[in-house]
N, C-alpha and C. Protein backbone atom coordinates (compact mmCIF):
# COMPACT_ATOMS: atom_id res chain seq x y z
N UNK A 1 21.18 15.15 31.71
CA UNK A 1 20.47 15.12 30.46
C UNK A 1 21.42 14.65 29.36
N UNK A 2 20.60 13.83 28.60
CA UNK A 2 22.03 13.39 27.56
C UNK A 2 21.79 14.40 26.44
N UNK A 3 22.75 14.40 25.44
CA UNK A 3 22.77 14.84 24.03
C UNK A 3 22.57 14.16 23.78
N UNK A 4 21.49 14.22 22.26
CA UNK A 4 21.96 13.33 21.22
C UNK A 4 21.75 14.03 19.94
N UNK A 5 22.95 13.65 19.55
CA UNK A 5 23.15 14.26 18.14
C UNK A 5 22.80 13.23 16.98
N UNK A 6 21.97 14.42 15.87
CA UNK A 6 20.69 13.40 14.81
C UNK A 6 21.25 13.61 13.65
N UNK A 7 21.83 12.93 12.70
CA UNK A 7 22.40 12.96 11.80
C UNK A 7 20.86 13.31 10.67
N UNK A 8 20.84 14.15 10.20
CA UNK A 8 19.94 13.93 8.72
C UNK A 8 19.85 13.26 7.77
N UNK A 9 21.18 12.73 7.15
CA UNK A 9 21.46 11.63 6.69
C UNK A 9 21.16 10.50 7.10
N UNK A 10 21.19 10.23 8.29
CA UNK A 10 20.91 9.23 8.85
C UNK A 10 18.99 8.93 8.18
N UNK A 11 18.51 9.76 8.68
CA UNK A 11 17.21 9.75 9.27
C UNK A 11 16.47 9.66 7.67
N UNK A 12 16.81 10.10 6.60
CA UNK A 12 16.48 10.15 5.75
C UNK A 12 16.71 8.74 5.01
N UNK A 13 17.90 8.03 4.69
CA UNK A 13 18.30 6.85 4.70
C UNK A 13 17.11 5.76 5.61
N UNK A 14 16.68 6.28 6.56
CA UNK A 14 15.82 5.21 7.47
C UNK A 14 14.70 5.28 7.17
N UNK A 15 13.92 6.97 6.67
CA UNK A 15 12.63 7.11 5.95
C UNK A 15 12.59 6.39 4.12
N UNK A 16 13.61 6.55 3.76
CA UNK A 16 14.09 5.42 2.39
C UNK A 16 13.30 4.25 2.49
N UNK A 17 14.38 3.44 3.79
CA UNK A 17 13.79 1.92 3.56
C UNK A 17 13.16 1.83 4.31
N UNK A 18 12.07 2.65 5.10
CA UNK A 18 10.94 2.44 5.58
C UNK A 18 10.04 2.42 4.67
N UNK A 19 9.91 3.39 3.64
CA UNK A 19 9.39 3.62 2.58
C UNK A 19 9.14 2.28 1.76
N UNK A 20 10.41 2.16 1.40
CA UNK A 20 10.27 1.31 0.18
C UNK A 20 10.11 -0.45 0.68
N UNK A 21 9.87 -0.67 2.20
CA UNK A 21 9.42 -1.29 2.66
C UNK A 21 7.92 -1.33 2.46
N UNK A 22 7.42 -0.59 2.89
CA UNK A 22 5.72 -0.43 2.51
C UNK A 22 5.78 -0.23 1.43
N UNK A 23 6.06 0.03 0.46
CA UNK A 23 6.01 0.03 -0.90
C UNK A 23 5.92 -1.43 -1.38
N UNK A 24 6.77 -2.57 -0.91
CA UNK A 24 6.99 -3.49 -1.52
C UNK A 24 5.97 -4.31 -0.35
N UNK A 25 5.48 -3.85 0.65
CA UNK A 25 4.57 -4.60 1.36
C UNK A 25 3.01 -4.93 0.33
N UNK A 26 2.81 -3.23 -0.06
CA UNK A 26 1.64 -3.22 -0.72
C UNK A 26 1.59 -3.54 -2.14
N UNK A 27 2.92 -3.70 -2.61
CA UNK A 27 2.50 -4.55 -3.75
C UNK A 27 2.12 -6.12 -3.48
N UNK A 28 2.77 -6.55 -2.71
CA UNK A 28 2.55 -7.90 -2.32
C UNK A 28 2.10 -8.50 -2.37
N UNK A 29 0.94 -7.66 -1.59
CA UNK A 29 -0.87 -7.98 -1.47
C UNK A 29 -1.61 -7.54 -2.60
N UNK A 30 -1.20 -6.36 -3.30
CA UNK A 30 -1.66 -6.15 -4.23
C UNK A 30 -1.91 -7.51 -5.42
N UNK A 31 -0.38 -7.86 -5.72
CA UNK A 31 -0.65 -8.85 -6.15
C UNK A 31 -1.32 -10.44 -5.67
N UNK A 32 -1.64 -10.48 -4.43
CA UNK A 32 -2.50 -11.41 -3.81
C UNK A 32 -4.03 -11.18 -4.17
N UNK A 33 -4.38 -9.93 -5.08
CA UNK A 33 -5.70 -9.81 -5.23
C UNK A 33 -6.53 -9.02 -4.14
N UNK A 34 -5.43 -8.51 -3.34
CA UNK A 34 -6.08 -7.29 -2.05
C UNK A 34 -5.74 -5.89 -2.89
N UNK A 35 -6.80 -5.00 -2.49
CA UNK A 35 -7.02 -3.41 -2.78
C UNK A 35 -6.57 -2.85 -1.26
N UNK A 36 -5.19 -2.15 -1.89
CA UNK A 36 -4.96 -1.61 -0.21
C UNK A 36 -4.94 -0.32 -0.21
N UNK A 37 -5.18 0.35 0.73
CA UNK A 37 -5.09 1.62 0.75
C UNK A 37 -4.52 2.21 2.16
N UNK A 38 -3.86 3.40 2.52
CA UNK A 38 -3.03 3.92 3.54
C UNK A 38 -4.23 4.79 4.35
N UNK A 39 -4.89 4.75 5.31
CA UNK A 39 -5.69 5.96 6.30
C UNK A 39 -4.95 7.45 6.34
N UNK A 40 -5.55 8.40 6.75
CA UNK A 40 -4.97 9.69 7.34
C UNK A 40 -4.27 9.15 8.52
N UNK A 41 -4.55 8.18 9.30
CA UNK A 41 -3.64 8.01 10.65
C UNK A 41 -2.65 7.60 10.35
N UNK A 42 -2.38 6.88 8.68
CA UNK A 42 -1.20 6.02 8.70
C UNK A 42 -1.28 4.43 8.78
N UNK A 43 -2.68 3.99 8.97
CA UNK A 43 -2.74 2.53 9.00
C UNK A 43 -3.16 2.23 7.53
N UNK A 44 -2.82 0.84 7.35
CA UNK A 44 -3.20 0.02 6.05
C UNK A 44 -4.08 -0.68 6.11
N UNK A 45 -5.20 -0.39 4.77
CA UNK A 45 -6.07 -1.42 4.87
C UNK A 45 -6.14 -1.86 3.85
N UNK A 46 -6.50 -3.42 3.71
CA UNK A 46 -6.81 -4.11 2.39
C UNK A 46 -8.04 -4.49 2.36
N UNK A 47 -8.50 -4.64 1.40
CA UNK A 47 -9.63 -5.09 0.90
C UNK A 47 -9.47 -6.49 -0.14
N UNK A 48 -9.93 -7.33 0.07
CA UNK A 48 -9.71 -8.72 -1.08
C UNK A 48 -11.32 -8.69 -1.83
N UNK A 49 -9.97 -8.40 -3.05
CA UNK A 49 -11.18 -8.62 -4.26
C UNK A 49 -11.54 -9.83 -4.67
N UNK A 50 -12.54 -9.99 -4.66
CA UNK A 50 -13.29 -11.56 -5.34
C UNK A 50 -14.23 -11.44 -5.99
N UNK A 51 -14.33 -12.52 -6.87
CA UNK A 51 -15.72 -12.26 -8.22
C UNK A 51 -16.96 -12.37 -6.98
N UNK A 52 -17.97 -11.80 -7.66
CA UNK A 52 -18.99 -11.77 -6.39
C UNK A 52 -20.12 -11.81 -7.39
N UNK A 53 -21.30 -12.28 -6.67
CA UNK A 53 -22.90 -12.50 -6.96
C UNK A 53 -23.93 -11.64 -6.80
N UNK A 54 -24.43 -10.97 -8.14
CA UNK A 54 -25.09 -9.89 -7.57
C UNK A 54 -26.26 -10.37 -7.47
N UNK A 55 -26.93 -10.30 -6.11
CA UNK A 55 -28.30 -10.62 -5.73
C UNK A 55 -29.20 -9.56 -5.60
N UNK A 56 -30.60 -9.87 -5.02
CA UNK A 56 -31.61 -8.78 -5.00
C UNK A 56 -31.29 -8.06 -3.70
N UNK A 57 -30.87 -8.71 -2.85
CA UNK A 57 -30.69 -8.17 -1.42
C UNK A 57 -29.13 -7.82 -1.50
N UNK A 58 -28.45 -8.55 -1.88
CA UNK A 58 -26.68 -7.87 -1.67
C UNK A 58 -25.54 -8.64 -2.45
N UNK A 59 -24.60 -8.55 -2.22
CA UNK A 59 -23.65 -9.39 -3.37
C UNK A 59 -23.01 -10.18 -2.74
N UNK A 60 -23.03 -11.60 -3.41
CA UNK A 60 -22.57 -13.10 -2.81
C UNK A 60 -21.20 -13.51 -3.08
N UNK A 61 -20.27 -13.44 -2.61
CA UNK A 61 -18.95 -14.30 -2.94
C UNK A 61 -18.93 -15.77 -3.64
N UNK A 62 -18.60 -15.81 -4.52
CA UNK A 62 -18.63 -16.82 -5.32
C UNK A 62 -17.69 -18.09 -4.77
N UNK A 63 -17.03 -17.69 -3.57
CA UNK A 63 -16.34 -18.71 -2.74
C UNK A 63 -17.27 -19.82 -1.92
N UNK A 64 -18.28 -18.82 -1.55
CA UNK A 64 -19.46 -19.65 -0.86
C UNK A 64 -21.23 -19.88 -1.05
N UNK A 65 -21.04 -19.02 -2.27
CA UNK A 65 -22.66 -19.43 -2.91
C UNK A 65 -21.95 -19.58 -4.66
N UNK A 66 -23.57 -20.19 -4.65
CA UNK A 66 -23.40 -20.55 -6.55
C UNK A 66 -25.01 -20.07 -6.82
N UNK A 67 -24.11 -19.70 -8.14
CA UNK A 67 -26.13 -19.48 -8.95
C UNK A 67 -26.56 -20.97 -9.34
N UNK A 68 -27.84 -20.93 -9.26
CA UNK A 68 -28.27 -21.52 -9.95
C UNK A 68 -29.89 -21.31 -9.98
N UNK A 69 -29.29 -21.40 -12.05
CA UNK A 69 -30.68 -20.53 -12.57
C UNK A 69 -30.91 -19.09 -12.37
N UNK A 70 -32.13 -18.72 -11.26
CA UNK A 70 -32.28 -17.42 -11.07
C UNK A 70 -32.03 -17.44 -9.14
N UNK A 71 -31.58 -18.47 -8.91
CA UNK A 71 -31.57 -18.73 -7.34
C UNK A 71 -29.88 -18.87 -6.68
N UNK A 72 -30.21 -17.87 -5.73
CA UNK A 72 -28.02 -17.71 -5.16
C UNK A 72 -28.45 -19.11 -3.82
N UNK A 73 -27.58 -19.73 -4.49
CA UNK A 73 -27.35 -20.79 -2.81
C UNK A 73 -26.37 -21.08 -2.35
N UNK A 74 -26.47 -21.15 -0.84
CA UNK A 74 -24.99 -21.37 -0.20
C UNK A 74 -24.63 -22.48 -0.44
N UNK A 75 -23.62 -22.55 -0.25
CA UNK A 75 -22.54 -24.00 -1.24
C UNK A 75 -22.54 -24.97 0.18
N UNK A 76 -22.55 -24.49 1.75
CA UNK A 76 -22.33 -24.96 2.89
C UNK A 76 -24.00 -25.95 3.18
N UNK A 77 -24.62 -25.79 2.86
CA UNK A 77 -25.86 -26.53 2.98
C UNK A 77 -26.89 -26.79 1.97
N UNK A 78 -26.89 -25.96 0.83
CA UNK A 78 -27.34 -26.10 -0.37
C UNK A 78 -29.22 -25.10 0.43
N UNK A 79 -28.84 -23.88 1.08
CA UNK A 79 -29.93 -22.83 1.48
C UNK A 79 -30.11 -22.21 0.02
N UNK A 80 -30.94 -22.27 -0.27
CA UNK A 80 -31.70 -20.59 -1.18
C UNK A 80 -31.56 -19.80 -0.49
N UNK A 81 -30.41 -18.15 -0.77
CA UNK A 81 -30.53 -17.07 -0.05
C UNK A 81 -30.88 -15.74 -0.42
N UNK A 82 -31.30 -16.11 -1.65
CA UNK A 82 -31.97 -14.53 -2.67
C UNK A 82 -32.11 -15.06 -3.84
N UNK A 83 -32.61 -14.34 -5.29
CA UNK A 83 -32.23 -14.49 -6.53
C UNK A 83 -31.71 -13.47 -7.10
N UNK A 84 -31.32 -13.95 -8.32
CA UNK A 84 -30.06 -13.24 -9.03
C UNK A 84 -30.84 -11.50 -8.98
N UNK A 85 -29.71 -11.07 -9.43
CA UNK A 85 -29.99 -9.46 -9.76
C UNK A 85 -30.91 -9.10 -11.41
């Protein structure tokens, strides 16, 4: 069986820049325009914020529909897919 002997110092120093690793991860994205947030398990999730379209049925990303008038259409074929809110 081996020993191994655990320095505290050590380990604390390693929770540091683990730390301030994810720290500077989630600003990152933060500043990329992602909403991140940490789970109870410990995983990261982001969310990307974008101006969005509020329709009657749900809200449109303004990346891939446009208003027009009172009508949301997809920008990919020029579909009518609801009207505005």
């Amino acid at each position: 069986m081996m020993d191994i002997a655990i320095n505290p110092l050590e380990n604390r120093t390693v929770n540091r820049t683990q730390a301030a690793g994810l720290v500077r991860l989630v600003r990152e994205f933060e500043e990329k325009g992602f909403e991140m947030r940490v789970s109870a398990k410990g995983e990261l999730w982001g969310i990307r914020c974008i101006s969005m379209i509020k329709g009657q049925k749900a809200d449109y990303s303004k990346s891939m529909f446009k208003l027009v008038g009172k009508y949301i259409i997809r920008t990919a074929d020029g579909k009518v897919i609801d009207t505005a809110a």
